[in-house]
Each structure stands twice: as C-alpha cells, then as structure tokens.
PDB file of N, CA and C in Angstrom:
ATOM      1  N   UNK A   1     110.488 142.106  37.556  1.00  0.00           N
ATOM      2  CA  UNK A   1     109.656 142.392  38.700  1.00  0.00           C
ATOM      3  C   UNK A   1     108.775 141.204  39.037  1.00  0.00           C
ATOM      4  N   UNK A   2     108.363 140.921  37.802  1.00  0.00           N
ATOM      5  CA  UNK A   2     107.521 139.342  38.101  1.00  0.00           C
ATOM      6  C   UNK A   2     108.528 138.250  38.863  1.00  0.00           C
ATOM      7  N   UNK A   3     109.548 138.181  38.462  1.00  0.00           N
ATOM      8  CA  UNK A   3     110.120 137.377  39.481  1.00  0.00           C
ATOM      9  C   UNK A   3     110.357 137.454  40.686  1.00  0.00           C
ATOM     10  N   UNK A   4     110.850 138.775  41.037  1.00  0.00           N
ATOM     11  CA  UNK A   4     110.697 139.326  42.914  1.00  0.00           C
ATOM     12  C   UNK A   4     109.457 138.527  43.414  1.00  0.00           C
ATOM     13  N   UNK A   5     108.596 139.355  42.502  1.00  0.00           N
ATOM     14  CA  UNK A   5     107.588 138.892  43.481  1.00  0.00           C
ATOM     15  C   UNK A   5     106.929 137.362  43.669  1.00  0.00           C
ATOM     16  N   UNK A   6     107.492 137.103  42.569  1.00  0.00           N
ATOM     17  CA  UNK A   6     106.902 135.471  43.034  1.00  0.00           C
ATOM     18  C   UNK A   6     108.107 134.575  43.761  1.00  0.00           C
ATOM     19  N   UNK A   7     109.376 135.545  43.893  1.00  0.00           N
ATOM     20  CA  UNK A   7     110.654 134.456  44.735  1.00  0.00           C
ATOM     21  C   UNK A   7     109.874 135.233  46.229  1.00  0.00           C
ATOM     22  N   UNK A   8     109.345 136.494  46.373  1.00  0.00           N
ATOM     23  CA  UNK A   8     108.748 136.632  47.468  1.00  0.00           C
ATOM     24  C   UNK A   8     107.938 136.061  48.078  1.00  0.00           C
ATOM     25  N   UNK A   9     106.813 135.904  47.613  1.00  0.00           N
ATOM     26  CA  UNK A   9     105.490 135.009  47.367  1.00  0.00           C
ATOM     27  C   UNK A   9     106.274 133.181  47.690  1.00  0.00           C
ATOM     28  N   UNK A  10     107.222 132.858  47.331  1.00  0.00           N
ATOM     29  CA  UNK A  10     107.906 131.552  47.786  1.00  0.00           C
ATOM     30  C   UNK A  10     108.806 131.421  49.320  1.00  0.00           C
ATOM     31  N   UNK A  11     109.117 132.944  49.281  1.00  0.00           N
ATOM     32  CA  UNK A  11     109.928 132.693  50.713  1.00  0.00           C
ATOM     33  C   UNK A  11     108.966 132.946  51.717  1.00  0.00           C
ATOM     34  N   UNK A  12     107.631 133.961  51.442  1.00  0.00           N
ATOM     35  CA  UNK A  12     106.872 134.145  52.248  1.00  0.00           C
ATOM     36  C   UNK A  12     105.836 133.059  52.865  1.00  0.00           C
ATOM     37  N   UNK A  13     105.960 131.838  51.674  1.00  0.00           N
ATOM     38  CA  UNK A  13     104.609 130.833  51.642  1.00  0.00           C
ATOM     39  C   UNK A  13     105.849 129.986  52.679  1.00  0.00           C
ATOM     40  N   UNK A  14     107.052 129.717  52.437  1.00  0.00           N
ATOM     41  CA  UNK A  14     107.457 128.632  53.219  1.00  0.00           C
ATOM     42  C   UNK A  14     107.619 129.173  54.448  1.00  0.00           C
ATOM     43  N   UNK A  15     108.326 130.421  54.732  1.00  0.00           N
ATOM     44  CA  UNK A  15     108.125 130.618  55.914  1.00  0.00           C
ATOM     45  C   UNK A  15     106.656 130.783  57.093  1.00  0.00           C
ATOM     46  N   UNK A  16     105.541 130.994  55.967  1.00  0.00           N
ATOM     47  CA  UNK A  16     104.386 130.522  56.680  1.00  0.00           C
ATOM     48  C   UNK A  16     104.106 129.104  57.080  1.00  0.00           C
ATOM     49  N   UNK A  17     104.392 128.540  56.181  1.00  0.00           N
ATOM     50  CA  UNK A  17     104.308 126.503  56.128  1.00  0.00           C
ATOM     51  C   UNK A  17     105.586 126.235  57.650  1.00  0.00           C
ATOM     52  N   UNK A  18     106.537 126.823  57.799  1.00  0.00           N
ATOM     53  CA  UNK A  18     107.292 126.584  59.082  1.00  0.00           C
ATOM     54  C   UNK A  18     106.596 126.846  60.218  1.00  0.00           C
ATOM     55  N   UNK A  19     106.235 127.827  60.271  1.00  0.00           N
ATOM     56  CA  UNK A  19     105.459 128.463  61.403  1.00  0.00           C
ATOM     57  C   UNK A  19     104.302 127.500  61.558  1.00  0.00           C
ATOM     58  N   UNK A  20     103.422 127.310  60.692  1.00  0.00           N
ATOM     59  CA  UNK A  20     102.543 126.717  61.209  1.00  0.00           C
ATOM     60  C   UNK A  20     102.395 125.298  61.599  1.00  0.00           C
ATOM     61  N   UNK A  21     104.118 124.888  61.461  1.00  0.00           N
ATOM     62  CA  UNK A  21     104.294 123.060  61.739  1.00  0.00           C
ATOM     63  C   UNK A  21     104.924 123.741  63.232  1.00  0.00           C
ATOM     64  N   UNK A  22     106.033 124.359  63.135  1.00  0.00           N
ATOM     65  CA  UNK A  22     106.530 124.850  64.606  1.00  0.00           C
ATOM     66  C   UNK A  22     105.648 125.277  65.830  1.00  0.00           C
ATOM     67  N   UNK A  23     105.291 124.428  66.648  1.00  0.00           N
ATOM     68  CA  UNK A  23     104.286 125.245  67.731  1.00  0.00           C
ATOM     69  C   UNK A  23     104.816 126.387  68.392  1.00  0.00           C
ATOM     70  N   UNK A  24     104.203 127.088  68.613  1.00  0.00           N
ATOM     71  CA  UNK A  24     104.426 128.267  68.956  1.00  0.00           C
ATOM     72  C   UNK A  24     104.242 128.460  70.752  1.00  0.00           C
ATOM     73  N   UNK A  25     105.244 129.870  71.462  1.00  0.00           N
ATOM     74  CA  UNK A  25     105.532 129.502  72.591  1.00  0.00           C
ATOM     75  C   UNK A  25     104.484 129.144  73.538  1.00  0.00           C
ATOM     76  N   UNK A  26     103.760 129.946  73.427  1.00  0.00           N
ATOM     77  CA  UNK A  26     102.243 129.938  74.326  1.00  0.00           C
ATOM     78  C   UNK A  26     101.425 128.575  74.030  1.00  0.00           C
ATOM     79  N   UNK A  27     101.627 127.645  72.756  1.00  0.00           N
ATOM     80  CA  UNK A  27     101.163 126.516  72.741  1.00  0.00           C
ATOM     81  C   UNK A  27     102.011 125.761  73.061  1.00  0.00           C
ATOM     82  N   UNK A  28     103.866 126.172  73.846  1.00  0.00           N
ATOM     83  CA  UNK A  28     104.444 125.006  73.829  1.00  0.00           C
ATOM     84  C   UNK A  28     104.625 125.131  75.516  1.00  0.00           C
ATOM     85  N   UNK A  29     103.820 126.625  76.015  1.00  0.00           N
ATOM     86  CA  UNK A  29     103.661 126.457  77.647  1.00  0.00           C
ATOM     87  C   UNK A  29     102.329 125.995  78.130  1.00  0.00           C
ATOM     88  N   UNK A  30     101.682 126.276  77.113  1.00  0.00           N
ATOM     89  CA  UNK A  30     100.113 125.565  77.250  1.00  0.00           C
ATOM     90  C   UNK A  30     100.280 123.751  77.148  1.00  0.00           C
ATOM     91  N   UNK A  31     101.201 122.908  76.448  1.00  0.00           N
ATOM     92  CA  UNK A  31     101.380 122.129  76.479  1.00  0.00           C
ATOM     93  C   UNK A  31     102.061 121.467  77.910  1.00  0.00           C
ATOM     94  N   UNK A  32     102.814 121.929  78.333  1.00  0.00           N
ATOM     95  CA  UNK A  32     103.913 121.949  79.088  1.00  0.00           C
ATOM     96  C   UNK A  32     102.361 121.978  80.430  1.00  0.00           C
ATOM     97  N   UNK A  33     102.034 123.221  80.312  1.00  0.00           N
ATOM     98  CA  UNK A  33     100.820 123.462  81.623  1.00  0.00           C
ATOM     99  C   UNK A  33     100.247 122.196  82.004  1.00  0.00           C
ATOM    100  N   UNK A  34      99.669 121.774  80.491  1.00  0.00           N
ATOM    101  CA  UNK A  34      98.584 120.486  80.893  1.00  0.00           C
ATOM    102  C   UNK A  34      99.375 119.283  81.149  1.00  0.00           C
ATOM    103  N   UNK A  35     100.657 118.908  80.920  1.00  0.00           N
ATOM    104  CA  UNK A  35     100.974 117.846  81.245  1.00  0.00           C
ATOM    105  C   UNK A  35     101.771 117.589  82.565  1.00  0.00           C
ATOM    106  N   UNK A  36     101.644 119.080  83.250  1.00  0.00           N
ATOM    107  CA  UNK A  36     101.866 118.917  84.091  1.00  0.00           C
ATOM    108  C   UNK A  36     100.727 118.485  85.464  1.00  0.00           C
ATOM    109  N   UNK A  37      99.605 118.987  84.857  1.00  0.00           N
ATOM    110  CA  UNK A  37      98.181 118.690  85.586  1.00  0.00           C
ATOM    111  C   UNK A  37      98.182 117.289  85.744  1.00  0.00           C
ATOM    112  N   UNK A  38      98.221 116.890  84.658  1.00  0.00           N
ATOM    113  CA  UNK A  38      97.797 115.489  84.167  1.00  0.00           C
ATOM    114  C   UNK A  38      99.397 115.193  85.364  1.00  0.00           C
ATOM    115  N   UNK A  39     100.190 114.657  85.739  1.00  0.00           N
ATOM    116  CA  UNK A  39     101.051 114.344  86.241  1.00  0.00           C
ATOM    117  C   UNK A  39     100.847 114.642  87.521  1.00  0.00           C
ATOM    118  N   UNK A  40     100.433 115.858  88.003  1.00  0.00           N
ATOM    119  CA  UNK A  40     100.014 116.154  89.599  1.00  0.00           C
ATOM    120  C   UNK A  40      98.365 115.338  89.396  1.00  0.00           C
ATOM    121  N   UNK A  41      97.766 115.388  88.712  1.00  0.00           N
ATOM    122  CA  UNK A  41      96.154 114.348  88.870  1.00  0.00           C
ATOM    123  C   UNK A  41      96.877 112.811  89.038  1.00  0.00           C
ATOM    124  N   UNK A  42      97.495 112.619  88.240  1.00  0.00           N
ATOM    125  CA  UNK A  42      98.457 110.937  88.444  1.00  0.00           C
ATOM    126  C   UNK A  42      98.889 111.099  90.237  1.00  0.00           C
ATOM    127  N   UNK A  43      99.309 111.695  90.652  1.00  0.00           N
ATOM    128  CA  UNK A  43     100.277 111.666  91.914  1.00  0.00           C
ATOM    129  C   UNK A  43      99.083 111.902  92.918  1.00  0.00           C
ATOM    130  N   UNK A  44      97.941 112.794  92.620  1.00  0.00           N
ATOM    131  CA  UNK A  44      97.116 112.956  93.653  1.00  0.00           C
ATOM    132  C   UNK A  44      96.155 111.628  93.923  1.00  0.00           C
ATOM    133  N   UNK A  45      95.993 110.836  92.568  1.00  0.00           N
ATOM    134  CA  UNK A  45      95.605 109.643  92.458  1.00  0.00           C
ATOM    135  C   UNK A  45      96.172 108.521  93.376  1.00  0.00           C
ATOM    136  N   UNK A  46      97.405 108.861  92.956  1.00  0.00           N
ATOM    137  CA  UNK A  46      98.316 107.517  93.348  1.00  0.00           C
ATOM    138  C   UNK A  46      98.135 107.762  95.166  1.00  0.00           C
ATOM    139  N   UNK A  47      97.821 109.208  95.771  1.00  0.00           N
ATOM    140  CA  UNK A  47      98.048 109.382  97.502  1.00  0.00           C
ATOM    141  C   UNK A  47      96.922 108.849  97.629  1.00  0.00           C
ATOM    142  N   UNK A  48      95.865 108.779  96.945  1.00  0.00           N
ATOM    143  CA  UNK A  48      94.439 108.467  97.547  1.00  0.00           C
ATOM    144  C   UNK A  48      94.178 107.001  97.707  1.00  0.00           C
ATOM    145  N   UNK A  49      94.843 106.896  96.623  1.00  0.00           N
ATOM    146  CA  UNK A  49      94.681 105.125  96.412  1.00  0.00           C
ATOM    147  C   UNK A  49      95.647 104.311  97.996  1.00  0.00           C
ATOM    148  N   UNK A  50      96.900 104.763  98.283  1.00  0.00           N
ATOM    149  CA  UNK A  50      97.642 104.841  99.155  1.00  0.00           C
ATOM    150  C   UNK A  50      96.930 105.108 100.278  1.00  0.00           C
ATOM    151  N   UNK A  51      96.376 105.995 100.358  1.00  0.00           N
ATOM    152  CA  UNK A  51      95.948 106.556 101.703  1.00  0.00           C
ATOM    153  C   UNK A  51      94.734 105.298 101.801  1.00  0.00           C
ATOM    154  N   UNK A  52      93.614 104.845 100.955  1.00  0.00           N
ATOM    155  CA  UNK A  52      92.638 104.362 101.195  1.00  0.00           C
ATOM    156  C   UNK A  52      93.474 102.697 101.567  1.00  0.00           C
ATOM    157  N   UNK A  53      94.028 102.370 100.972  1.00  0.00           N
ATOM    158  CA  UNK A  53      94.566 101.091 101.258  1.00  0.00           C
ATOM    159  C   UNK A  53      95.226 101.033 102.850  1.00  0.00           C
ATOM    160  N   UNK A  54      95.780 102.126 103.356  1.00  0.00           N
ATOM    161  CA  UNK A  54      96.105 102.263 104.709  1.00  0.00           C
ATOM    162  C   UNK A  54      95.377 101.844 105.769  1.00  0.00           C
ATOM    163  N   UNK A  55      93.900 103.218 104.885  1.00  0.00           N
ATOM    164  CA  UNK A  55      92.938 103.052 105.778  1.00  0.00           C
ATOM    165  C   UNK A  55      92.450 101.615 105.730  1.00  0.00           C
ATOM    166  N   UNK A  56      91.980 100.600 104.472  1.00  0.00           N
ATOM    167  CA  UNK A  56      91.452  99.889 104.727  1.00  0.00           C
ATOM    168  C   UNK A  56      92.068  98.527 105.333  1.00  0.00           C
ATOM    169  N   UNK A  57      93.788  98.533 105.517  1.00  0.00           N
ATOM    170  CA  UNK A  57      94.504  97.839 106.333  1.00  0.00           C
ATOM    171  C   UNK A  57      94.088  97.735 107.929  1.00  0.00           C
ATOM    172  N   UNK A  58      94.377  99.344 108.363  1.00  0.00           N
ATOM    173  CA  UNK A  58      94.039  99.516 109.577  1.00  0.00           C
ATOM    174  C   UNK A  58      92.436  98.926 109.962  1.00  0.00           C
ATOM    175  N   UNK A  59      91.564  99.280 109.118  1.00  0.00           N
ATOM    176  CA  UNK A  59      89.926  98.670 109.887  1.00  0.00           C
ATOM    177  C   UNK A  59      90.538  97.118 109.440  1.00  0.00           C
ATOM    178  N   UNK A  60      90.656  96.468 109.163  1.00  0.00           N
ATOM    179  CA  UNK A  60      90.576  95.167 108.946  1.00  0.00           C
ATOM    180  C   UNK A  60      91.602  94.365 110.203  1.00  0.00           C
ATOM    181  N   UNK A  61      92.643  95.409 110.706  1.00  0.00           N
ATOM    182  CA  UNK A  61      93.513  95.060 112.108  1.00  0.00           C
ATOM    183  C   UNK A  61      92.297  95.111 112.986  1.00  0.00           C
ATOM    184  N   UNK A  62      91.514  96.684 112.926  1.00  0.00           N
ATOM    185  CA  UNK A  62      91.286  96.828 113.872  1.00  0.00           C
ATOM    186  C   UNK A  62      89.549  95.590 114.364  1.00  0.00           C
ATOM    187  N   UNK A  63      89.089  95.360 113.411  1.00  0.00           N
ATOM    188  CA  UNK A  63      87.905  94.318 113.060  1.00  0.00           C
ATOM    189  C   UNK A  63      88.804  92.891 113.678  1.00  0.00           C
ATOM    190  N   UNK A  64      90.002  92.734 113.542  1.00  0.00           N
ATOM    191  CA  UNK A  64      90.597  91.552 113.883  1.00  0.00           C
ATOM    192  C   UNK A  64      90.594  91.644 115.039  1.00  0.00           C
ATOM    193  N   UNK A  65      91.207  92.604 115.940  1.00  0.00           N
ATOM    194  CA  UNK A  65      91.616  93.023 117.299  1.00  0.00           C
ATOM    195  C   UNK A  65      90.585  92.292 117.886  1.00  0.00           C
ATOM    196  N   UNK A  66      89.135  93.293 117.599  1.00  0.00           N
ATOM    197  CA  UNK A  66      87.769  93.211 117.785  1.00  0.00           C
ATOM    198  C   UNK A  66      87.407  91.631 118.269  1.00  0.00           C
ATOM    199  N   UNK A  67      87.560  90.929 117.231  1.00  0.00           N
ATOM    200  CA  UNK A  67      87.200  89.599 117.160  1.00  0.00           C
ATOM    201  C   UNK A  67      88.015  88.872 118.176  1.00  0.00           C
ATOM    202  N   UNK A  68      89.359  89.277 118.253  1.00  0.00           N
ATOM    203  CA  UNK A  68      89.930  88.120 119.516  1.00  0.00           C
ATOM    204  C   UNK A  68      89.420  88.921 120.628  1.00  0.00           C
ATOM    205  N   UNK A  69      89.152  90.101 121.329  1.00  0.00           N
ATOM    206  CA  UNK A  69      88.580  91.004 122.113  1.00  0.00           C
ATOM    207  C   UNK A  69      87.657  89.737 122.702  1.00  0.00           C
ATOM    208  N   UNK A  70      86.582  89.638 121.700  1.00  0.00           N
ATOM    209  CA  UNK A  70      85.158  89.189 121.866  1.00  0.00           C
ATOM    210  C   UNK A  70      85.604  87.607 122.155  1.00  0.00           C
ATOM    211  N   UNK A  71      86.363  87.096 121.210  1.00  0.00           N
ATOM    212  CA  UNK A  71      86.180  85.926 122.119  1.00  0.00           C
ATOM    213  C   UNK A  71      86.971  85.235 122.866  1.00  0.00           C
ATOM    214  N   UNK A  72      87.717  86.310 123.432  1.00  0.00           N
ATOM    215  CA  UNK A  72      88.622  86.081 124.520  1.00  0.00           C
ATOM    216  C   UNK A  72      87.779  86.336 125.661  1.00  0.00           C
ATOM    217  N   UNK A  73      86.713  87.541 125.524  1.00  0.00           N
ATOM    218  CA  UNK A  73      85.844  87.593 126.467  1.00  0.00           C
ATOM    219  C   UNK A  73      84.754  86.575 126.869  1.00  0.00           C
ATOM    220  N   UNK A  74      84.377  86.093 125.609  1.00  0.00           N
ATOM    221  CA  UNK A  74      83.488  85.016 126.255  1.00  0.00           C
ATOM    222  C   UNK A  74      83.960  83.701 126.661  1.00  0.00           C
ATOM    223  N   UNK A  75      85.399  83.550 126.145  1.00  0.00           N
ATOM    224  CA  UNK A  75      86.070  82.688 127.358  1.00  0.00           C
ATOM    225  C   UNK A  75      85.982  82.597 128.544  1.00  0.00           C
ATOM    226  N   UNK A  76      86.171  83.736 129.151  1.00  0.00           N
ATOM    227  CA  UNK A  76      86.399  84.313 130.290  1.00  0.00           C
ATOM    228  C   UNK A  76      85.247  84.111 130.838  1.00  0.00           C
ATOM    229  N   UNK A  77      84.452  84.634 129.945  1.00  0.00           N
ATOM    230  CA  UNK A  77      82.453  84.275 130.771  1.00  0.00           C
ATOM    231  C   UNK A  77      82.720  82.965 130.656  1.00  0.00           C
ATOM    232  N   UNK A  78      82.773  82.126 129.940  1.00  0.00           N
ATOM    233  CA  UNK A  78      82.334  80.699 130.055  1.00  0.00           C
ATOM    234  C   UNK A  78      83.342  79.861 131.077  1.00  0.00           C
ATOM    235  N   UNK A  79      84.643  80.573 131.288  1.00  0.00           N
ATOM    236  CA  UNK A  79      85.017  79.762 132.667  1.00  0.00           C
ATOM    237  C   UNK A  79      84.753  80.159 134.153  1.00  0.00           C
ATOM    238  N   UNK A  80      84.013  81.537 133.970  1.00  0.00           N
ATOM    239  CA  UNK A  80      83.589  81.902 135.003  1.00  0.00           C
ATOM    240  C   UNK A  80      82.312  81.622 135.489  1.00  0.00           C
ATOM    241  N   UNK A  81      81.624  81.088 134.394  1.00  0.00           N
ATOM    242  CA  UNK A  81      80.097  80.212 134.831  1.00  0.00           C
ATOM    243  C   UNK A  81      80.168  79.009 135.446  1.00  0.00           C
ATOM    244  N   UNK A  82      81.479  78.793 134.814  1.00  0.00           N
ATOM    245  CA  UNK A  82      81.936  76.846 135.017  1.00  0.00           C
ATOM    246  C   UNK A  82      82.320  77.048 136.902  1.00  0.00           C
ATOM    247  N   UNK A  83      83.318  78.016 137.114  1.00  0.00           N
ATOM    248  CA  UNK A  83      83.594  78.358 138.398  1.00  0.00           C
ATOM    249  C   UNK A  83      82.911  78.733 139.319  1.00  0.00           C
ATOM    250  N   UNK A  84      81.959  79.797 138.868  1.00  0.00           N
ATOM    251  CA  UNK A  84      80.963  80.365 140.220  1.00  0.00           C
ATOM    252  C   UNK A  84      80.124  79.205 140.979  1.00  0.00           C
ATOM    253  N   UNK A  85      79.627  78.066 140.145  1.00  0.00           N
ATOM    254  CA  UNK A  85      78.946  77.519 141.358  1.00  0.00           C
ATOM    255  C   UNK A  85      79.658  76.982 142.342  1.00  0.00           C
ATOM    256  N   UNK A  86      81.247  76.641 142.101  1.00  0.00           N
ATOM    257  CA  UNK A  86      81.698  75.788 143.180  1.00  0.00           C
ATOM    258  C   UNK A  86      82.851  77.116 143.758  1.00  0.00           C
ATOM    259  N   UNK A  87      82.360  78.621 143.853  1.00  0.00           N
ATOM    260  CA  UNK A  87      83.097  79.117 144.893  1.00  0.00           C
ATOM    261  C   UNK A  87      81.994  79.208 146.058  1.00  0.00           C
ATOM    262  N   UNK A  88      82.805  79.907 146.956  1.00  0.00           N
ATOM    263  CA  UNK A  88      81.812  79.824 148.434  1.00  0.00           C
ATOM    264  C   UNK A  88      81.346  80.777 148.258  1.00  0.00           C
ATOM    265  N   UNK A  89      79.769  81.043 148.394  1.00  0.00           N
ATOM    266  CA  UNK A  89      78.896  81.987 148.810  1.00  0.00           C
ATOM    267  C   UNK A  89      79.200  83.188 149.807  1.00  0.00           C
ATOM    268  N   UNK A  90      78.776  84.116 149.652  1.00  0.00           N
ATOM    269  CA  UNK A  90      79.555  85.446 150.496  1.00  0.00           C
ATOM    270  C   UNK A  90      78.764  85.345 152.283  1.00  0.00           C
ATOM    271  N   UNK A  91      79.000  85.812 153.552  1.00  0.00           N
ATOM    272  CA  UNK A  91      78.619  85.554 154.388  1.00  0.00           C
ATOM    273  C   UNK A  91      78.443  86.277 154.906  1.00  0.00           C
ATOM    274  N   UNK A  92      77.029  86.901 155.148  1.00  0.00           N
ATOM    275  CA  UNK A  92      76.720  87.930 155.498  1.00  0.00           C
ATOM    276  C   UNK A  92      77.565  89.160 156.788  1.00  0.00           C
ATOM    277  N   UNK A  93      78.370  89.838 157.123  1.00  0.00           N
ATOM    278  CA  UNK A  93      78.724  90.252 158.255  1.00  0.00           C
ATOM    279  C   UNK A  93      79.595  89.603 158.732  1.00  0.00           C
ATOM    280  N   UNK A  94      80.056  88.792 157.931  1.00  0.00           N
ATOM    281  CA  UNK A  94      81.428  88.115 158.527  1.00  0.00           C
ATOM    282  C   UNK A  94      81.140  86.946 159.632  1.00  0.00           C
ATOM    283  N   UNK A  95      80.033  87.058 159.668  1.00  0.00           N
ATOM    284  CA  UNK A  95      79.588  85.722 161.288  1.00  0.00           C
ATOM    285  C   UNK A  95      78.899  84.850 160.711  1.00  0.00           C
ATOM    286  N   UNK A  96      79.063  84.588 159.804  1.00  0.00           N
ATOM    287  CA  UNK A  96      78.444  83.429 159.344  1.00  0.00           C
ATOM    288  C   UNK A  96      76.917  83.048 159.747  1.00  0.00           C
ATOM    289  N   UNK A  97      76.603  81.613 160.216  1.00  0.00           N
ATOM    290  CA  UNK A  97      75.286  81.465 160.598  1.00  0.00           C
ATOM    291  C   UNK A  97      74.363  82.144 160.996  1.00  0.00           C
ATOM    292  N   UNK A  98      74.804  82.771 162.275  1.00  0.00           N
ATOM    293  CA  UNK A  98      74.756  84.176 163.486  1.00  0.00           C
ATOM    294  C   UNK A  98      73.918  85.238 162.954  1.00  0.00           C
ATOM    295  N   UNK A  99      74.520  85.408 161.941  1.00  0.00           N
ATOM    296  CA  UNK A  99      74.264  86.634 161.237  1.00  0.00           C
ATOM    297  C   UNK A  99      72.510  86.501 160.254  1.00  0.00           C
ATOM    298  N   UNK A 100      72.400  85.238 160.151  1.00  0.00           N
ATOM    299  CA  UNK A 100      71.260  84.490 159.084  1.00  0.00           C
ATOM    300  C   UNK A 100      69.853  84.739 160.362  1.00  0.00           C
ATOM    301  N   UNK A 101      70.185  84.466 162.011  1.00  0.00           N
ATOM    302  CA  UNK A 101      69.013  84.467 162.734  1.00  0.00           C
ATOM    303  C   UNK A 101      68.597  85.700 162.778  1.00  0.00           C
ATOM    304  N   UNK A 102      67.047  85.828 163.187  1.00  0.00           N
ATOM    305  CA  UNK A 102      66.307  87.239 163.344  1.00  0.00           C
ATOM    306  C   UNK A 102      66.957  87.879 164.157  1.00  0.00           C
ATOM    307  N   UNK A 103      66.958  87.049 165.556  1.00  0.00           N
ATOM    308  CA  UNK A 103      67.340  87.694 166.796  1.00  0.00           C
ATOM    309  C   UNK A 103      68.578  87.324 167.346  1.00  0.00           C
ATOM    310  N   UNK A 104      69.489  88.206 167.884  1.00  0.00           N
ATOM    311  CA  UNK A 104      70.697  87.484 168.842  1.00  0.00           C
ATOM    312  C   UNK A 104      70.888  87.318 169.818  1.00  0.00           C
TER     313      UNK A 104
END
C-alpha cells in the first residue's frame, strides 16, 4: 500500500509540475489578447506618424506657395511704381483741357 501511494504521490507531483510549465488556455488567449493590442498600438502609431508627416509636407508646400505668392506680388508692385509715373494721367470727361475751366 505504501507503494501505491507514493507511485501516486509521483504521478500526481509530475503531472502537477506539467501543468504548471504548460500555460494554460485563458493565459494562452490572454497572451494572444495583448499582443495583439500591442500590434494594433504599433499600426495606430505608425498612421499618426504618417498622417503627421503628410500634414507637415503639405504646410511646408503650402508656406512655399505663400512665399512665391508674396513675392511675385511685390514684383508686380515694384514694376507698377516704376510704370505709373510715365502713363498718362486720366482726363477728366473725356475733353480734356475744356473740362479743367470753371466756365464754358
């Protein structure tokens, strides 16, 4: 009888020692759960990073745009200062001189 019970006592101890190296299912969907987080946090990472680099492409076009905008415009002013004094003055009423006296 002493032997039963201690070949029992041996099959019972190793089959505890298995079990407790074998993870068990709920720790091997609990595993499974988190690494899947961790993998959607990686991917939600990776859109943001993506998305911000887009964005910060686009302002840096659009800051460029900006800049030839501006000084394409003050081109434009500065040949139009150069020009206005030597166009002709507007004339009042179409009659020229005529039009400058008090009385007609």
């Amino acid at each position: 009888m002493q032997q039963i019970i201690s070949k029992q006592t041996i099959k019972s101890s190793s089959t505890h020692s298995d079990l407790s190296e074998k993870p068990t299912c709920s720790q091997l969907r609990e595993a499974e759960f988190k690494a899947r987080i961790v993998e959607w946090e990686k991917g939600i990472r990776a859109q943001e990073n993506s998305r911000r680099a887009i964005k910060r492409q686009e302002e840096e076009k659009r800051r460029e745009i900006e800049e030839q905008r501006r000084h394409m415009a003050a081109g434009a002013w500065e040949k139009w200062l150069s020009e206005a004094a030597e166009k002709p003055k507007p004339v009042p009423l179409n009659r020229g001189i005529f039009t400058l006296r008090e009385f007609t």
